[in-house]
PDB file of N, CA and C in Angstrom:
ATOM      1  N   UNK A   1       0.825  -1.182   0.000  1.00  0.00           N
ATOM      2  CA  UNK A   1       0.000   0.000   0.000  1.00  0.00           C
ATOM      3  C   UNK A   1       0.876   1.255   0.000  1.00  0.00           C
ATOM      4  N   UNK A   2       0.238   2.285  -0.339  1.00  0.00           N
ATOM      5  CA  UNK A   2       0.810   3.509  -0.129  1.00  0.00           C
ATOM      6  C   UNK A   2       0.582   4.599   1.416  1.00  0.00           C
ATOM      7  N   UNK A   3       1.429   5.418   1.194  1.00  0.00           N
ATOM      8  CA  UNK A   3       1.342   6.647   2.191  1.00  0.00           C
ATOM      9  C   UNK A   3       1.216   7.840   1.648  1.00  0.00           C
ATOM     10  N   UNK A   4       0.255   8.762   2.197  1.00  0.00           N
ATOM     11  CA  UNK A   4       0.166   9.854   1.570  1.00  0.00           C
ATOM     12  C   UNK A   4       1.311  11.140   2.518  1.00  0.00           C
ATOM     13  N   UNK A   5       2.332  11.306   2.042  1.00  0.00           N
ATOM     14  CA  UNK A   5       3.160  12.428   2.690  1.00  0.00           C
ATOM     15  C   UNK A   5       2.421  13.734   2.842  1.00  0.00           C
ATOM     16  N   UNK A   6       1.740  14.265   1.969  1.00  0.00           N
ATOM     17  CA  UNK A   6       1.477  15.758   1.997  1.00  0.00           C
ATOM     18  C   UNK A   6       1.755  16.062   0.631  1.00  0.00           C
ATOM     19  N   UNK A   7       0.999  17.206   0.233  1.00  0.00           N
ATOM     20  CA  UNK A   7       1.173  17.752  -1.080  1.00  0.00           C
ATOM     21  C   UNK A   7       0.828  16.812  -2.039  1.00  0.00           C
ATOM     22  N   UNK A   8       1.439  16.463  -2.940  1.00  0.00           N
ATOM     23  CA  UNK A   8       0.814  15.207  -4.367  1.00  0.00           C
ATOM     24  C   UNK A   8       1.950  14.173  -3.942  1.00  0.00           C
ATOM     25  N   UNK A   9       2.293  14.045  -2.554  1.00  0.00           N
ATOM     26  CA  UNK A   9       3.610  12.997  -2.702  1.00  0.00           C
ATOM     27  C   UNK A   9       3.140  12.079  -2.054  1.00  0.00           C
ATOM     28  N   UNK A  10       3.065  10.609  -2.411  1.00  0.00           N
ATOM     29  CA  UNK A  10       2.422   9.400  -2.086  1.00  0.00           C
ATOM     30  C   UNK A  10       3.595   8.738  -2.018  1.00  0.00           C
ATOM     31  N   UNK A  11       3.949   7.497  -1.245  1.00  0.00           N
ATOM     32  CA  UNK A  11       4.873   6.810  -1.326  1.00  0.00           C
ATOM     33  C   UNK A  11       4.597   5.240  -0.865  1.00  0.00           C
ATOM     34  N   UNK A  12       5.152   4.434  -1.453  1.00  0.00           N
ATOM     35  CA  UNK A  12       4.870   2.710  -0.860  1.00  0.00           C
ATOM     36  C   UNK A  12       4.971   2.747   0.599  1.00  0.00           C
ATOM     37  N   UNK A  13       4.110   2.174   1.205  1.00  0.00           N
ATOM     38  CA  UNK A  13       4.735   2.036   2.642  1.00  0.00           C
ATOM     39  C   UNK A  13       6.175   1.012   2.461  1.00  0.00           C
ATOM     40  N   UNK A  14       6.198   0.198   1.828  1.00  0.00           N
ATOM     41  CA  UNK A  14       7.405  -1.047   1.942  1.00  0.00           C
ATOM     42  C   UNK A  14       8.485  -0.262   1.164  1.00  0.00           C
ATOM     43  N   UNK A  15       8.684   0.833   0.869  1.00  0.00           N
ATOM     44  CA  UNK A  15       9.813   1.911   0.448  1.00  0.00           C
ATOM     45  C   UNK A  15      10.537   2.650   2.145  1.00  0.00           C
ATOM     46  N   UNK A  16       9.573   2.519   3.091  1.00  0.00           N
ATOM     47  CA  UNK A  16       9.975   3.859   3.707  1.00  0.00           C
ATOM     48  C   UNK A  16      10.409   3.336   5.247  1.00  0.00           C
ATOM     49  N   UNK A  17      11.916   3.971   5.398  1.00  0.00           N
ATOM     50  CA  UNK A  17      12.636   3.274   6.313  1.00  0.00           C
ATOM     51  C   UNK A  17      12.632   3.551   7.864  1.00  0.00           C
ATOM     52  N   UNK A  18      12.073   5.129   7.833  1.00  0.00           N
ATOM     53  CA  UNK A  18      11.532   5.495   9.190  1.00  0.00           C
ATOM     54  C   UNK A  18      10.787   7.151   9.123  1.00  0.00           C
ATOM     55  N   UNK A  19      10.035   7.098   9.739  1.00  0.00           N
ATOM     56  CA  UNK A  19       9.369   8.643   9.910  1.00  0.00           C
ATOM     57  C   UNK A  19       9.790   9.259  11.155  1.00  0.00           C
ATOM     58  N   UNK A  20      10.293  10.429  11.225  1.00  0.00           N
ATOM     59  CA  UNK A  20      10.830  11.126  12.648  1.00  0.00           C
ATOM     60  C   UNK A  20      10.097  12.591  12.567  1.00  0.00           C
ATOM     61  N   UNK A  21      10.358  12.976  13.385  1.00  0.00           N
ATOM     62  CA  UNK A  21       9.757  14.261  14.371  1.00  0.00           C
ATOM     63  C   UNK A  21      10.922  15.364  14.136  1.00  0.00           C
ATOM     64  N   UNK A  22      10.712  16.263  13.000  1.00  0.00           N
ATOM     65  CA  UNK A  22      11.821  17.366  12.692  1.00  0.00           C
ATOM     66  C   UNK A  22      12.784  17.544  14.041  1.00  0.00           C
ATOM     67  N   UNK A  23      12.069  17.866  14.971  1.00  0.00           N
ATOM     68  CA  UNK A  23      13.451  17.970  16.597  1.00  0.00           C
ATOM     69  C   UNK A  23      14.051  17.126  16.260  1.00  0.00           C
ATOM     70  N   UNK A  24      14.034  16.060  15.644  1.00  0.00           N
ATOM     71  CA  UNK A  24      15.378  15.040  16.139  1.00  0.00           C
ATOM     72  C   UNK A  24      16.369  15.274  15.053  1.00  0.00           C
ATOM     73  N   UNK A  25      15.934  16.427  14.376  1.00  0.00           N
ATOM     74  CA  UNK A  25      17.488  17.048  13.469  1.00  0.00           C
ATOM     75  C   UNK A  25      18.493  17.986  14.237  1.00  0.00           C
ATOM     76  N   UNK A  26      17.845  17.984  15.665  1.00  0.00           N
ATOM     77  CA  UNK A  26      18.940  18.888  16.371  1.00  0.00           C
ATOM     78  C   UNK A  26      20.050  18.140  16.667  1.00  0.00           C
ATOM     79  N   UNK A  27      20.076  17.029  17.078  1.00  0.00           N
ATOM     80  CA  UNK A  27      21.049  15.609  17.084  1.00  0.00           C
ATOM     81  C   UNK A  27      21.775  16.053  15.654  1.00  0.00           C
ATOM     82  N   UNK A  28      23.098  16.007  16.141  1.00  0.00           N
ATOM     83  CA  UNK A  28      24.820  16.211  15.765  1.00  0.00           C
ATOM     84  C   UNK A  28      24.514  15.197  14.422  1.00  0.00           C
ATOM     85  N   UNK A  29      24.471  13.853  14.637  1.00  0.00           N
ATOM     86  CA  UNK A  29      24.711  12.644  13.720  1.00  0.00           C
ATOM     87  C   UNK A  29      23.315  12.944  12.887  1.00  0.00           C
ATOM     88  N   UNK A  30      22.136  13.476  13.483  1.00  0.00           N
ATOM     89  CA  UNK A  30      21.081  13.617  12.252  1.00  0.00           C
ATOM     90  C   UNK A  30      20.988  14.805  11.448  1.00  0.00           C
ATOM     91  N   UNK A  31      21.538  15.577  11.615  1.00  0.00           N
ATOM     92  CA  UNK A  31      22.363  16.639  11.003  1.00  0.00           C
ATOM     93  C   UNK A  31      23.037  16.808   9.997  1.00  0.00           C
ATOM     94  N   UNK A  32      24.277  15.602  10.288  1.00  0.00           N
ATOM     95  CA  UNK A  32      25.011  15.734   9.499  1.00  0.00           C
ATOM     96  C   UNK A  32      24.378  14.589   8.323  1.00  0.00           C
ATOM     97  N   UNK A  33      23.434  13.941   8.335  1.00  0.00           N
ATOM     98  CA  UNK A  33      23.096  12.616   7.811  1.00  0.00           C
ATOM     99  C   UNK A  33      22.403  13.669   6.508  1.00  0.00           C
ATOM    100  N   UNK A  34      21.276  14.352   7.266  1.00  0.00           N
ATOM    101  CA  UNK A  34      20.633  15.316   6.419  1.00  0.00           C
ATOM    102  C   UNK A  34      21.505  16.214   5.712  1.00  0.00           C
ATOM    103  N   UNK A  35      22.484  17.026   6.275  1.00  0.00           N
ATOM    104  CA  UNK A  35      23.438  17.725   5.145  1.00  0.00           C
ATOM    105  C   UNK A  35      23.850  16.846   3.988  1.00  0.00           C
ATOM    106  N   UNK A  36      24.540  15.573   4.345  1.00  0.00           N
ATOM    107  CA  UNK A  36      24.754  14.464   3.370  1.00  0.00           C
ATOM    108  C   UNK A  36      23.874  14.540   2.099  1.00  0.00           C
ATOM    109  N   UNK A  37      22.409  14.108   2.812  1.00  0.00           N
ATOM    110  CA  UNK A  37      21.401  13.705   1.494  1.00  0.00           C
ATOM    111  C   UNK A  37      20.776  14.664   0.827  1.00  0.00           C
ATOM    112  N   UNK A  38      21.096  16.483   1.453  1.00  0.00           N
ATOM    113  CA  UNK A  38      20.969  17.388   0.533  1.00  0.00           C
ATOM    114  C   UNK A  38      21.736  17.361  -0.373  1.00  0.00           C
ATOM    115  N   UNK A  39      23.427  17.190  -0.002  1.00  0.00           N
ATOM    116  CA  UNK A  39      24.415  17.583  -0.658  1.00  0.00           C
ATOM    117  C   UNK A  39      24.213  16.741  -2.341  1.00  0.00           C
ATOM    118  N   UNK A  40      23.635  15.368  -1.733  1.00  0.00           N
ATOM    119  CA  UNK A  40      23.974  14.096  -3.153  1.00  0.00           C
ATOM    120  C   UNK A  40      22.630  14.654  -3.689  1.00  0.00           C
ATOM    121  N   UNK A  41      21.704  15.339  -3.439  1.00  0.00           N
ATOM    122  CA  UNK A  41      20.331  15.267  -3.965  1.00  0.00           C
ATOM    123  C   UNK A  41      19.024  14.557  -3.645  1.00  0.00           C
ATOM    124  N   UNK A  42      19.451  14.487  -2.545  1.00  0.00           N
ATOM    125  CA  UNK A  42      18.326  12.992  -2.028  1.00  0.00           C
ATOM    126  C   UNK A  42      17.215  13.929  -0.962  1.00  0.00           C
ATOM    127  N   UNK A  43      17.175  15.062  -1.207  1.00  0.00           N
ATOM    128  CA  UNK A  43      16.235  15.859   0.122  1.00  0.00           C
ATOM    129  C   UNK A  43      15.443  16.146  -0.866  1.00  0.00           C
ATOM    130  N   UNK A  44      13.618  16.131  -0.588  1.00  0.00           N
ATOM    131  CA  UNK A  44      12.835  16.585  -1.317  1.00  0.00           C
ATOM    132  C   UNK A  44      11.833  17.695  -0.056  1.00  0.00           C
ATOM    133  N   UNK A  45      11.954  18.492  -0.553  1.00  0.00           N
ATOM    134  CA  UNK A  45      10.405  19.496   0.766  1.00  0.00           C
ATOM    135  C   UNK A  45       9.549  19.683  -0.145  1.00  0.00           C
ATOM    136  N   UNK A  46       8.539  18.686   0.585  1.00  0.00           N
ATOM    137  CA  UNK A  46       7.381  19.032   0.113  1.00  0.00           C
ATOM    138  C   UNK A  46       6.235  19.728   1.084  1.00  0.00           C
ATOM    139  N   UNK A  47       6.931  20.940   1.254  1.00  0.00           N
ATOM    140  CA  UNK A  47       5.765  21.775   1.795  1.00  0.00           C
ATOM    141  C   UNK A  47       6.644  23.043   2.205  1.00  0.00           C
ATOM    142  N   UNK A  48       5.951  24.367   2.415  1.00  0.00           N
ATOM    143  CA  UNK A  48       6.774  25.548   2.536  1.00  0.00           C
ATOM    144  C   UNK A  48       7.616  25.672   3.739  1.00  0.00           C
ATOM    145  N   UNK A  49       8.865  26.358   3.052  1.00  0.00           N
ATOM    146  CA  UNK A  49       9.831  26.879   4.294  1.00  0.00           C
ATOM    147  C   UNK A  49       9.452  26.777   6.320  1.00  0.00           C
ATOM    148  N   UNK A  50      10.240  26.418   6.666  1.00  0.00           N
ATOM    149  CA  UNK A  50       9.379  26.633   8.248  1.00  0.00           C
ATOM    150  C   UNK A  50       8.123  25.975   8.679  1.00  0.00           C
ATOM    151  N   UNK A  51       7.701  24.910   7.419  1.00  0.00           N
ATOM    152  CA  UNK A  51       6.638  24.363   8.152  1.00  0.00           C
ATOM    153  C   UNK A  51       6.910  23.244   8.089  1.00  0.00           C
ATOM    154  N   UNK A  52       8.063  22.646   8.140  1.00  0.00           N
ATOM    155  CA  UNK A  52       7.974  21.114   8.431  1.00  0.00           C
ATOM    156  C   UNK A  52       7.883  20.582   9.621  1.00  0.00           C
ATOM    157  N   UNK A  53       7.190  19.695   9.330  1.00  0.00           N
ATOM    158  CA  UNK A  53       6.972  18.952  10.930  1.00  0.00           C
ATOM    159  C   UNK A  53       7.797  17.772  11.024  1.00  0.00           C
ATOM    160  N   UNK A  54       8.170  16.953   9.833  1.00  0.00           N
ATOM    161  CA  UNK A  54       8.379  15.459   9.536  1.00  0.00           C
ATOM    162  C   UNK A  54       9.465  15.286   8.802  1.00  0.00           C
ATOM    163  N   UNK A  55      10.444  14.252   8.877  1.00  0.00           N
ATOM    164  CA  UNK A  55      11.004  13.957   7.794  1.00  0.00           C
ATOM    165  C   UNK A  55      11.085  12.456   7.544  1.00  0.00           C
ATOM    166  N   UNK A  56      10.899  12.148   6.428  1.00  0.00           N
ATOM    167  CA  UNK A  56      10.370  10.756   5.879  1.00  0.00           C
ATOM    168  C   UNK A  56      11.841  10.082   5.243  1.00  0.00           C
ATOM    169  N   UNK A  57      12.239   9.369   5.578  1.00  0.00           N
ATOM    170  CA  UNK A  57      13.291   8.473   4.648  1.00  0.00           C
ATOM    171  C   UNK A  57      13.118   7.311   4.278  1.00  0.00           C
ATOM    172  N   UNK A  58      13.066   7.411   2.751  1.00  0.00           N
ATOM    173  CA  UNK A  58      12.874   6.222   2.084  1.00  0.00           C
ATOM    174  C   UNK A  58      13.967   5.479   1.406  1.00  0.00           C
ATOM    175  N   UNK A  59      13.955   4.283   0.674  1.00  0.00           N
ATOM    176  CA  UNK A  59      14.937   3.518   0.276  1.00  0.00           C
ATOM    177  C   UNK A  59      16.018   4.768  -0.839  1.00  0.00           C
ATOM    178  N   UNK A  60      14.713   5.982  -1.631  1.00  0.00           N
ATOM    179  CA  UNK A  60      15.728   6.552  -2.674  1.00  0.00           C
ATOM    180  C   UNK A  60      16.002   7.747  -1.831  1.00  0.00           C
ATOM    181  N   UNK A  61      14.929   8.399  -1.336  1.00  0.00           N
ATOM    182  CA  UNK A  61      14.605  10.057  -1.142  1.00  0.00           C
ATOM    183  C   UNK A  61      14.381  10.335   0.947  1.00  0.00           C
ATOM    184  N   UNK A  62      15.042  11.530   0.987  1.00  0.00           N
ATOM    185  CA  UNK A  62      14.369  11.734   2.356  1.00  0.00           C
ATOM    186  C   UNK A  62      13.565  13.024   2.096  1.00  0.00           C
ATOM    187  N   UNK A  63      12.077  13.220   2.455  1.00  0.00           N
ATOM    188  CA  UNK A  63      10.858  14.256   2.437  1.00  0.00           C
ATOM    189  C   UNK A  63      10.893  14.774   3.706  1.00  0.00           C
ATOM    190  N   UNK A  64      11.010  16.077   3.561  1.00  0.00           N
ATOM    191  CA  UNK A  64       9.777  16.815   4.469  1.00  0.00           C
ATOM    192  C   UNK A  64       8.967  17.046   4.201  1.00  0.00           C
ATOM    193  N   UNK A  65       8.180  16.596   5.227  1.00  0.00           N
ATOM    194  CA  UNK A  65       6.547  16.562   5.128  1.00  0.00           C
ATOM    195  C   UNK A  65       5.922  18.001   6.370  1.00  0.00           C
ATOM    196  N   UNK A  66       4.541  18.554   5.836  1.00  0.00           N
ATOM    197  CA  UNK A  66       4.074  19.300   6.776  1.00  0.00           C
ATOM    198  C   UNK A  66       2.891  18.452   7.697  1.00  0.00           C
ATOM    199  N   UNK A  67       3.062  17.084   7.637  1.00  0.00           N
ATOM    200  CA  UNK A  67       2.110  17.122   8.406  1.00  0.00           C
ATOM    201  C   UNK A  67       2.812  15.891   9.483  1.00  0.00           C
ATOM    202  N   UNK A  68       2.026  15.802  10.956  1.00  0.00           N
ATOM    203  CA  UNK A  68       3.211  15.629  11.688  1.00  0.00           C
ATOM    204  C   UNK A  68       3.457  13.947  12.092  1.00  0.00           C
ATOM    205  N   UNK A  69       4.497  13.336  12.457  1.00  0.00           N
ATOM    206  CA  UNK A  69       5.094  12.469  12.613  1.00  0.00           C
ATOM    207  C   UNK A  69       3.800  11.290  13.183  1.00  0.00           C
ATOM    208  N   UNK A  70       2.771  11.875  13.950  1.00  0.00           N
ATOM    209  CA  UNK A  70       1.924  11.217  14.590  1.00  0.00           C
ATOM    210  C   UNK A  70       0.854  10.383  13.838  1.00  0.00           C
ATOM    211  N   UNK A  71       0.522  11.748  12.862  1.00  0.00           N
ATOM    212  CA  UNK A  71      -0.571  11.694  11.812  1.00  0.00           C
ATOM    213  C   UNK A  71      -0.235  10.833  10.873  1.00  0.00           C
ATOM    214  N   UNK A  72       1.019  10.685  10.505  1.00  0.00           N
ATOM    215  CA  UNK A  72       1.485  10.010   9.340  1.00  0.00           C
ATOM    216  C   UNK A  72       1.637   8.514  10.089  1.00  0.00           C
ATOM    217  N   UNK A  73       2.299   8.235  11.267  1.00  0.00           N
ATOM    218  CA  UNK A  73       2.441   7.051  11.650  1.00  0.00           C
ATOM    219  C   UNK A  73       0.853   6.548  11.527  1.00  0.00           C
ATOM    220  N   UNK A  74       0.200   7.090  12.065  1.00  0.00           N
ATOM    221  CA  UNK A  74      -2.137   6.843  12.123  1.00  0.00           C
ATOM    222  C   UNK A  74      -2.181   6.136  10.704  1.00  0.00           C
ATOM    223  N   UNK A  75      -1.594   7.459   9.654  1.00  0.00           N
ATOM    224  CA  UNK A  75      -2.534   6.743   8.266  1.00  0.00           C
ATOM    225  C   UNK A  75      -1.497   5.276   7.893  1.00  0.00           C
ATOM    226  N   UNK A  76      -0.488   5.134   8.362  1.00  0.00           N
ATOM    227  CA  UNK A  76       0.666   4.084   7.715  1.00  0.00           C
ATOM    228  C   UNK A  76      -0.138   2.783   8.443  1.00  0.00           C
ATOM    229  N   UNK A  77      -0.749   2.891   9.618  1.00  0.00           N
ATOM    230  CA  UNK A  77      -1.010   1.584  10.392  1.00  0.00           C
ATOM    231  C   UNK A  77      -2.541   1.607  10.321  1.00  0.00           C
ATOM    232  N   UNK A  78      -3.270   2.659   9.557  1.00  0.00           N
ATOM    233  CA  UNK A  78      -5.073   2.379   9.198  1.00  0.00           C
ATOM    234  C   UNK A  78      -4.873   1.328   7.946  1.00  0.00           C
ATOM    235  N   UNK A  79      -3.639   1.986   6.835  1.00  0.00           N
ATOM    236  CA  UNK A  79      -4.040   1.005   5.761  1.00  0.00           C
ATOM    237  C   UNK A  79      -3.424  -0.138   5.712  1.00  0.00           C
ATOM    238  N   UNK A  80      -4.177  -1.217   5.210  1.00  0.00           N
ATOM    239  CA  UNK A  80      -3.484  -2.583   5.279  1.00  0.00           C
ATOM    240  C   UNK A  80      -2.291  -2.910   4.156  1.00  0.00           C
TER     241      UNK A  80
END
């Protein structure tokens, strides 16, 4: 099945390796993980400046998402 991130971005659930809570980019090592996957091209925001709540990492891409870590875990475990 899929996940709906926010905006037109849908993704497999069996693509996606963990969903976190934007705070946990204050952590040193998640930081630098995220500078990494901007640097190669692998960061997608899908939603405006300052409003992310989420960031999604999947097997290709890591998303920010605006909607929050909680909501998204809800719809990942409603669909079968």
């Amino acid at each position: 099945m899929f996940l709906h991130l926010g905006g037109d971005v849908i993704v497999p659930k069996k693509d996606i390796v963990a969903i976190l809570d934007i705070k946990s980019r204050s952590s040193d090592i998640t930081r630098e993980f995220l500078k990494i996957a901007d640097d190669e091209g692998f960061v997608v925001n899908i939603c405006q400046p300052g409003k992310e709540k989420t960031f999604v990492i999947t097997n290709s891409e890591v998303y920010f998402s605006p909607i929050s870590c909680t909501t998204l875990k809800k719809r990942a475990l409603s669909v079968p």
